[in-house]
PDB file of N, CA and C in Angstrom:
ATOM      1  N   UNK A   1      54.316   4.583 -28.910  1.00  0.00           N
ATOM      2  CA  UNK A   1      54.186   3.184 -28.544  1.00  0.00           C
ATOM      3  C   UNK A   1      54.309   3.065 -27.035  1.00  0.00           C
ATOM      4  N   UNK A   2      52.988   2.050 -26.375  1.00  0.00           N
ATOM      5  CA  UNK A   2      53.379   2.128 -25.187  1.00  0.00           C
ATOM      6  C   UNK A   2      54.324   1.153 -24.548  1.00  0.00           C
ATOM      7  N   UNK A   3      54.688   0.785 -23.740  1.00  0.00           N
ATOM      8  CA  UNK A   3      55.659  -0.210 -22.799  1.00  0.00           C
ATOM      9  C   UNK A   3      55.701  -0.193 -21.404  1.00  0.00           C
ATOM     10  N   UNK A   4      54.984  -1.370 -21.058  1.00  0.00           N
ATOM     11  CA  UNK A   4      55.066  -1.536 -19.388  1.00  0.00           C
ATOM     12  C   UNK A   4      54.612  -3.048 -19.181  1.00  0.00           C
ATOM     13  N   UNK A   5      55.311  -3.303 -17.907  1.00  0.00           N
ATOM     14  CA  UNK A   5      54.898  -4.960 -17.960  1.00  0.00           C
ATOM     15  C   UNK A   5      54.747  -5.121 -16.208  1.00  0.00           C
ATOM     16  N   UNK A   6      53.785  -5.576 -15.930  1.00  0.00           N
ATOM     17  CA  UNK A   6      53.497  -5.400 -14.320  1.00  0.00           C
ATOM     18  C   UNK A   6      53.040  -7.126 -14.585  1.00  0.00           C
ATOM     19  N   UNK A   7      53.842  -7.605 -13.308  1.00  0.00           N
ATOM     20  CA  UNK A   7      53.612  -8.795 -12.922  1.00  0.00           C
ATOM     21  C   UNK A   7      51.804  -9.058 -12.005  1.00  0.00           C
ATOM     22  N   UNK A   8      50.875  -8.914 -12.843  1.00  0.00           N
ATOM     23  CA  UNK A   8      49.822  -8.576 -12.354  1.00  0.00           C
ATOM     24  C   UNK A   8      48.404  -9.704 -13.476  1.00  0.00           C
ATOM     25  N   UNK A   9      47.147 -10.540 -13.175  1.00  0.00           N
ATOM     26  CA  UNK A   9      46.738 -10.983 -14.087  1.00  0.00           C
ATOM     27  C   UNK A   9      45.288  -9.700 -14.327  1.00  0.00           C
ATOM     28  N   UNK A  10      45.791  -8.863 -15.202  1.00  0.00           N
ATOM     29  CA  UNK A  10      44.765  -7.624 -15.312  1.00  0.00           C
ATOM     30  C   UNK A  10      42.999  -8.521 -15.542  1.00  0.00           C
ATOM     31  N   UNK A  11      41.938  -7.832 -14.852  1.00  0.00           N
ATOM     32  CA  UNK A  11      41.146  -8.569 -14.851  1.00  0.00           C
ATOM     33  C   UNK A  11      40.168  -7.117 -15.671  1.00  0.00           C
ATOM     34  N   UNK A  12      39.722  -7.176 -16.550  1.00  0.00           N
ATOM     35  CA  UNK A  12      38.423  -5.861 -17.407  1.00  0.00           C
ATOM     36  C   UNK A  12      37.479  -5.769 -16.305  1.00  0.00           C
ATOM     37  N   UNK A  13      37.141  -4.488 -16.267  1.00  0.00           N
ATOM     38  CA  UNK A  13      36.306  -3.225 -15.207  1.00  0.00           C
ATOM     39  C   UNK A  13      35.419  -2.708 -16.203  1.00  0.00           C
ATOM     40  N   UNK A  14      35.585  -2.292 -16.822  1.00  0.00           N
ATOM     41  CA  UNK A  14      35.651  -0.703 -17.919  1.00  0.00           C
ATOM     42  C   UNK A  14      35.585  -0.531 -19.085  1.00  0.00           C
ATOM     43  N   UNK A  15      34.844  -0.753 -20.209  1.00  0.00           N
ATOM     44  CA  UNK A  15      35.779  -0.531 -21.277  1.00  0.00           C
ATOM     45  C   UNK A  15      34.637   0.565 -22.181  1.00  0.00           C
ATOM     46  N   UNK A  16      35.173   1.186 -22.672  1.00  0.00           N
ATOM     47  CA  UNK A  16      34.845   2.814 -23.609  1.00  0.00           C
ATOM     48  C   UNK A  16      34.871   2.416 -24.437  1.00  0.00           C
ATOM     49  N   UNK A  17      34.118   3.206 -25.499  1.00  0.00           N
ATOM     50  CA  UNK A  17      34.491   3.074 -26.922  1.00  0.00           C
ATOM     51  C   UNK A  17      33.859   4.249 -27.170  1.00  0.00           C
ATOM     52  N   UNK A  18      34.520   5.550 -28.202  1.00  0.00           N
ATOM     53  CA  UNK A  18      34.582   6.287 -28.870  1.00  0.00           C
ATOM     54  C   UNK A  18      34.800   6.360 -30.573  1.00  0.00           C
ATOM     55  N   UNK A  19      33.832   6.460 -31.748  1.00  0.00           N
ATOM     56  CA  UNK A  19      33.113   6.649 -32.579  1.00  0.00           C
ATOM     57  C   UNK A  19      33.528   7.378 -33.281  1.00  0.00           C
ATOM     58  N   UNK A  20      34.353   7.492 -34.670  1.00  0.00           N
ATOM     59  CA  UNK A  20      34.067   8.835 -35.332  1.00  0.00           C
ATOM     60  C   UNK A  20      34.104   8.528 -36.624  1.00  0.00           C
ATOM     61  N   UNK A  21      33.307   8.529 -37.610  1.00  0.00           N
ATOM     62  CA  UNK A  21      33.260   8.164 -38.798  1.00  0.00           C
ATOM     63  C   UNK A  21      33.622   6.626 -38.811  1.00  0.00           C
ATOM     64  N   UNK A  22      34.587   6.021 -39.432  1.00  0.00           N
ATOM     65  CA  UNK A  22      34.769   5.096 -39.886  1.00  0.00           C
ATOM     66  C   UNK A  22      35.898   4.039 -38.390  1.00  0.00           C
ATOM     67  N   UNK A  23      36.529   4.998 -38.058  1.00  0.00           N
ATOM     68  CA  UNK A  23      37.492   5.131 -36.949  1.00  0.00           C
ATOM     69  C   UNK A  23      36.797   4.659 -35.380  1.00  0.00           C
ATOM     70  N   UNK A  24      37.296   3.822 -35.037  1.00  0.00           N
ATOM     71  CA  UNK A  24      37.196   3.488 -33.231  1.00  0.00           C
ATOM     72  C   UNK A  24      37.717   3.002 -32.457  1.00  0.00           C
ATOM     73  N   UNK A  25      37.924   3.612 -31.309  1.00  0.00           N
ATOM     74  CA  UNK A  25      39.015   3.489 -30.100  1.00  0.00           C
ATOM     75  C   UNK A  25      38.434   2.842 -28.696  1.00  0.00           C
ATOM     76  N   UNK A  26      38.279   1.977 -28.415  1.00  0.00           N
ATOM     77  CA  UNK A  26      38.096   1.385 -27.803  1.00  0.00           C
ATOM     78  C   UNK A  26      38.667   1.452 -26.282  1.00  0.00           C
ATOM     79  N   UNK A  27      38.926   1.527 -24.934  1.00  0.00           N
ATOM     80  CA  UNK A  27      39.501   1.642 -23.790  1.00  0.00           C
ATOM     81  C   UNK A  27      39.084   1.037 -22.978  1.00  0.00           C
ATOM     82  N   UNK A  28      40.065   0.011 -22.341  1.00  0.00           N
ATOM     83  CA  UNK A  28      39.686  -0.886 -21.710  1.00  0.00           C
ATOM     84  C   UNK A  28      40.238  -0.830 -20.253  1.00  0.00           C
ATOM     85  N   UNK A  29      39.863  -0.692 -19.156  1.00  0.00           N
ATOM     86  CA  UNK A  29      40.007  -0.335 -17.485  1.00  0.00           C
ATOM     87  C   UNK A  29      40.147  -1.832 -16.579  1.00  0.00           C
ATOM     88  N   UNK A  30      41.235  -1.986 -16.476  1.00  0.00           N
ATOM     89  CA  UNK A  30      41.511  -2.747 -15.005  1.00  0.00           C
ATOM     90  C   UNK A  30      41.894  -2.147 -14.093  1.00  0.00           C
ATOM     91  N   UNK A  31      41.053  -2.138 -12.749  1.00  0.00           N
ATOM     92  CA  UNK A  31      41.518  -1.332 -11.706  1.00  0.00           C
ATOM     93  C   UNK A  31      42.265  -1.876 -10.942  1.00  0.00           C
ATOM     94  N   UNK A  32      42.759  -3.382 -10.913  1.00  0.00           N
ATOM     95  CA  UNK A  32      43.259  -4.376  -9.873  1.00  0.00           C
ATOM     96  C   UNK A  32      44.791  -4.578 -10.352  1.00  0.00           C
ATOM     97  N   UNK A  33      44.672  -4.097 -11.899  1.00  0.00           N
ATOM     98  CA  UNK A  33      46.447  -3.951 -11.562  1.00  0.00           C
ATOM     99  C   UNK A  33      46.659  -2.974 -12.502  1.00  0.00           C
ATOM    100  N   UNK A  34      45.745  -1.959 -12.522  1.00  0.00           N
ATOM    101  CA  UNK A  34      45.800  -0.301 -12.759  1.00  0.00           C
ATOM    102  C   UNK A  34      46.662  -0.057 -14.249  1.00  0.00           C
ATOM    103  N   UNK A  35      46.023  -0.702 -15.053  1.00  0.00           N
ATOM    104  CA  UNK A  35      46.817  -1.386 -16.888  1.00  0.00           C
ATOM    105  C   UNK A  35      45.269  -0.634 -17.948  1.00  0.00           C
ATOM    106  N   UNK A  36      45.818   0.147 -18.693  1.00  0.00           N
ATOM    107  CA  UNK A  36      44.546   0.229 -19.258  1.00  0.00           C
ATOM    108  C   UNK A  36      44.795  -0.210 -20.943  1.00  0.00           C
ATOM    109  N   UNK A  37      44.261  -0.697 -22.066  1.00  0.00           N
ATOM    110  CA  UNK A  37      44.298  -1.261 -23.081  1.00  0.00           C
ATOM    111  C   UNK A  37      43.572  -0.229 -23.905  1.00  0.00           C
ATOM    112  N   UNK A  38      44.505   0.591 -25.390  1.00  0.00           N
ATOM    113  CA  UNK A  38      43.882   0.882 -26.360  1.00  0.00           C
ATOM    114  C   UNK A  38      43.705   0.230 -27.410  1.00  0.00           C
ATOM    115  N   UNK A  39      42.757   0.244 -28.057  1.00  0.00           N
ATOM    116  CA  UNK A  39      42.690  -0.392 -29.435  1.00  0.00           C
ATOM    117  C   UNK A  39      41.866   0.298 -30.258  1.00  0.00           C
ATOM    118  N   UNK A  40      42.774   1.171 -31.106  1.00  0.00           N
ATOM    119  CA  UNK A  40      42.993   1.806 -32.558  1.00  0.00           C
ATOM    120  C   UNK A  40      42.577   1.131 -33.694  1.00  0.00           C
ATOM    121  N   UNK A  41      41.824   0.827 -34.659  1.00  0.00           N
ATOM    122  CA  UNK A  41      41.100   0.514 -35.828  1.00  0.00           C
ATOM    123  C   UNK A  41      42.231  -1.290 -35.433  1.00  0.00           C
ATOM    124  N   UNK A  42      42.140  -2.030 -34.801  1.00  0.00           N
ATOM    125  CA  UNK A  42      42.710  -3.118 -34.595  1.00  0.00           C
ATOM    126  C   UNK A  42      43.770  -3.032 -34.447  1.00  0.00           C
ATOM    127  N   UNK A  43      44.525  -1.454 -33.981  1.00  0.00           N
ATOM    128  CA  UNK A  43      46.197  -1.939 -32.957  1.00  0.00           C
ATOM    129  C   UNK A  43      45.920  -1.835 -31.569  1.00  0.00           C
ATOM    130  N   UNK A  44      46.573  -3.180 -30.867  1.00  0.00           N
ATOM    131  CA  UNK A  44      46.091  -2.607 -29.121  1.00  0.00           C
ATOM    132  C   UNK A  44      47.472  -1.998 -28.772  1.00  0.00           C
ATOM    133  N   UNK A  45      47.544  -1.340 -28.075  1.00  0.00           N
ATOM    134  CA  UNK A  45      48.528  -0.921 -26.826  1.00  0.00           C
ATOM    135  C   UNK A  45      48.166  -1.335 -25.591  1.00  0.00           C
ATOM    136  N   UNK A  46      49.118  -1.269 -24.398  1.00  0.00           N
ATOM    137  CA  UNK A  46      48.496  -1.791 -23.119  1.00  0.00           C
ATOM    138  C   UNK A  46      49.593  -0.792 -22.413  1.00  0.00           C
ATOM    139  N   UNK A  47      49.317  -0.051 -21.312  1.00  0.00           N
ATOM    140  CA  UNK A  47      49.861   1.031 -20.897  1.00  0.00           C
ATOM    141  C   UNK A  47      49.690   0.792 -18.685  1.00  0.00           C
ATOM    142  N   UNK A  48      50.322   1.115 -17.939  1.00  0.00           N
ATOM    143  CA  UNK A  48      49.675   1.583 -16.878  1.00  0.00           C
ATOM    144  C   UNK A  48      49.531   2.480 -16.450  1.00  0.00           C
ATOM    145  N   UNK A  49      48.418   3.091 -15.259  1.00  0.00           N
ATOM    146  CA  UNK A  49      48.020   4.232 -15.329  1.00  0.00           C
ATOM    147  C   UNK A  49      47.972   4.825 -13.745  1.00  0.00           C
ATOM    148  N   UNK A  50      48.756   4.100 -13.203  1.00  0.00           N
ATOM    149  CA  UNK A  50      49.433   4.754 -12.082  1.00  0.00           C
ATOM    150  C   UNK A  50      48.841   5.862 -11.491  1.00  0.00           C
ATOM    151  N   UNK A  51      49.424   7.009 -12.422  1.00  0.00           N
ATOM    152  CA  UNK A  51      49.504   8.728 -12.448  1.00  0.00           C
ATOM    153  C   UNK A  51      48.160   8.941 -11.800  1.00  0.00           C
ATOM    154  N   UNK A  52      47.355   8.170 -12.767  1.00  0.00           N
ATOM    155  CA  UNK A  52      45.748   8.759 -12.921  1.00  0.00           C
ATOM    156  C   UNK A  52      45.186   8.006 -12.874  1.00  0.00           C
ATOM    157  N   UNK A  53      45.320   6.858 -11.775  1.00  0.00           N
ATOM    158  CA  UNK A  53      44.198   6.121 -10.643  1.00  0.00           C
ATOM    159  C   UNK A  53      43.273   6.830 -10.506  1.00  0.00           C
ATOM    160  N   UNK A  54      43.465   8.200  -9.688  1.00  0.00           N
ATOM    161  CA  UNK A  54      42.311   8.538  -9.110  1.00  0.00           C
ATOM    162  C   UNK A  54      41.629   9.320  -9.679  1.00  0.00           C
ATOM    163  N   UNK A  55      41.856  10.086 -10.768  1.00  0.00           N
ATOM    164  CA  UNK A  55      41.064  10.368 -11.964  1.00  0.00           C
ATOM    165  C   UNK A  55      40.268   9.777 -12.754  1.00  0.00           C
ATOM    166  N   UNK A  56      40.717   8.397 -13.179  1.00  0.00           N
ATOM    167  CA  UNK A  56      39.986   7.613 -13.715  1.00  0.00           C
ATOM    168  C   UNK A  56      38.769   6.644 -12.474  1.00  0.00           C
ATOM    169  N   UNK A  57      39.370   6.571 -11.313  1.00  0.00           N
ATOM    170  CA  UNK A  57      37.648   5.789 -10.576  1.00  0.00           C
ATOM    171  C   UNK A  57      37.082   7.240 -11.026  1.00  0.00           C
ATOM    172  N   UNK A  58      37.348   8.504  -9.979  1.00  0.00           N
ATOM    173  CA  UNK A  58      36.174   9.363 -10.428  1.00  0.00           C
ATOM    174  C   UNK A  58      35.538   9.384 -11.371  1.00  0.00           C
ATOM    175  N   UNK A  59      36.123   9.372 -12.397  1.00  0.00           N
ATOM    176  CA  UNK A  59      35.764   9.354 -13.821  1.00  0.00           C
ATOM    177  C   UNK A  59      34.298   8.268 -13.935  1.00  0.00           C
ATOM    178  N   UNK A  60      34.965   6.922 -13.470  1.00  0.00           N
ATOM    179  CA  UNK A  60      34.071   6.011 -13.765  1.00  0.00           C
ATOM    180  C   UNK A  60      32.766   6.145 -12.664  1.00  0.00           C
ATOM    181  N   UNK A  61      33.276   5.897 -11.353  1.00  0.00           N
ATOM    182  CA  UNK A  61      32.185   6.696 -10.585  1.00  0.00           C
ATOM    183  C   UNK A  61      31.291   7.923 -10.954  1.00  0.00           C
ATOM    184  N   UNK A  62      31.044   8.478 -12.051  1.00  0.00           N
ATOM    185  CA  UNK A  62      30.297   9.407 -12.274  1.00  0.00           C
ATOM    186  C   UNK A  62      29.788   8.298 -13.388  1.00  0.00           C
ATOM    187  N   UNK A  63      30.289   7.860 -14.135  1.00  0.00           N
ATOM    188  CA  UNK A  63      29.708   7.423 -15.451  1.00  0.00           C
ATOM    189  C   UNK A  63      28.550   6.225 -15.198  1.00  0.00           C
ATOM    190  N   UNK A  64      29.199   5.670 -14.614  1.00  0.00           N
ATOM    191  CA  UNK A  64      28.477   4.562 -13.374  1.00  0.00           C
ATOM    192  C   UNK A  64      27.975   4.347 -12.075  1.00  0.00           C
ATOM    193  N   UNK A  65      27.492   4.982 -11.854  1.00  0.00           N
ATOM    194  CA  UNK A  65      26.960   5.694 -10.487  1.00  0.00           C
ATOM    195  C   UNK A  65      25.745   4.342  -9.969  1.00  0.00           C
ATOM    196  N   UNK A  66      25.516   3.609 -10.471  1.00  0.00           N
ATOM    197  CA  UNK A  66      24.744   2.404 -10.221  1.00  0.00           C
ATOM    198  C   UNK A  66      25.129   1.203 -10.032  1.00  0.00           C
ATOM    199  N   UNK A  67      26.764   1.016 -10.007  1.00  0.00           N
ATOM    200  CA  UNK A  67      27.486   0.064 -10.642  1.00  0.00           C
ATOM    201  C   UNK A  67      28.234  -0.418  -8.875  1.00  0.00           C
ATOM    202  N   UNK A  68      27.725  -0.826  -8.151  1.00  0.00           N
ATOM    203  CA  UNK A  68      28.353  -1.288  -6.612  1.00  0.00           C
ATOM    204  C   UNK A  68      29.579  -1.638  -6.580  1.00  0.00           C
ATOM    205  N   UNK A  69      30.407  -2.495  -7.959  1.00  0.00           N
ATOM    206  CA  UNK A  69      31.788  -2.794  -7.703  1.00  0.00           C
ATOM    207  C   UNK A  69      32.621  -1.631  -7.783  1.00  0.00           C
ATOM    208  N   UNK A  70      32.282  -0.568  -8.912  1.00  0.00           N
ATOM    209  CA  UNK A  70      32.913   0.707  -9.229  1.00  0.00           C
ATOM    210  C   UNK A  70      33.029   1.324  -8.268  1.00  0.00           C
ATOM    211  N   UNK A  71      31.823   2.125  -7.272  1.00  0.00           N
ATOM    212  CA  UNK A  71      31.499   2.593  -6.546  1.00  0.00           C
ATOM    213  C   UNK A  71      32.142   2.331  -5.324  1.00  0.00           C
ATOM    214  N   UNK A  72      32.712   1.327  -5.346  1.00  0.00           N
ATOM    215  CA  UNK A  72      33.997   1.204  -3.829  1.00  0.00           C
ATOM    216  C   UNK A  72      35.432   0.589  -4.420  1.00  0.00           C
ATOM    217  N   UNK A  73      35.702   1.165  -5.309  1.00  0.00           N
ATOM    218  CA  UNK A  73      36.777   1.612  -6.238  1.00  0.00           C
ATOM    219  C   UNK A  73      37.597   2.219  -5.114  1.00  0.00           C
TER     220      UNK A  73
END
């Protein structure tokens, strides 16, 4: 279970979704107050991701390479 509470109004960047049979996980990216949101067959968690800021722009910067707001991440 996650737990974190940042005085921050997270605004969506990002969001993934991964597929497997019946099952889907969903991931949702705010970069402005660095909070990312899972949601498991309809449980969310909301987590921050501090650690791996800069893993995740790269991340998205590759995935989105067309995307001008990402791109000056």
């Amino acid at each position: 279970v996650f737990s974190s509470f940042k005085r921050c109004d997270p605004t969506p960047q990002v969001a993934l979704r991964h597929v497997r049979g019946d099952e889907t996980v969903d991931v949702i990216l705010s970069f402005n107050c660095d909070i990312w949101q899972f949601d498991f067959c309809g449980k969310a968690s909301i987590e921050d991701f501090d650690p791996v800021r800069p893993q995740l722009i790269e991340l998205v910067k590759t995935l989105f390479p067309q995307d001008p707001v990402l791109q000056e991440l």
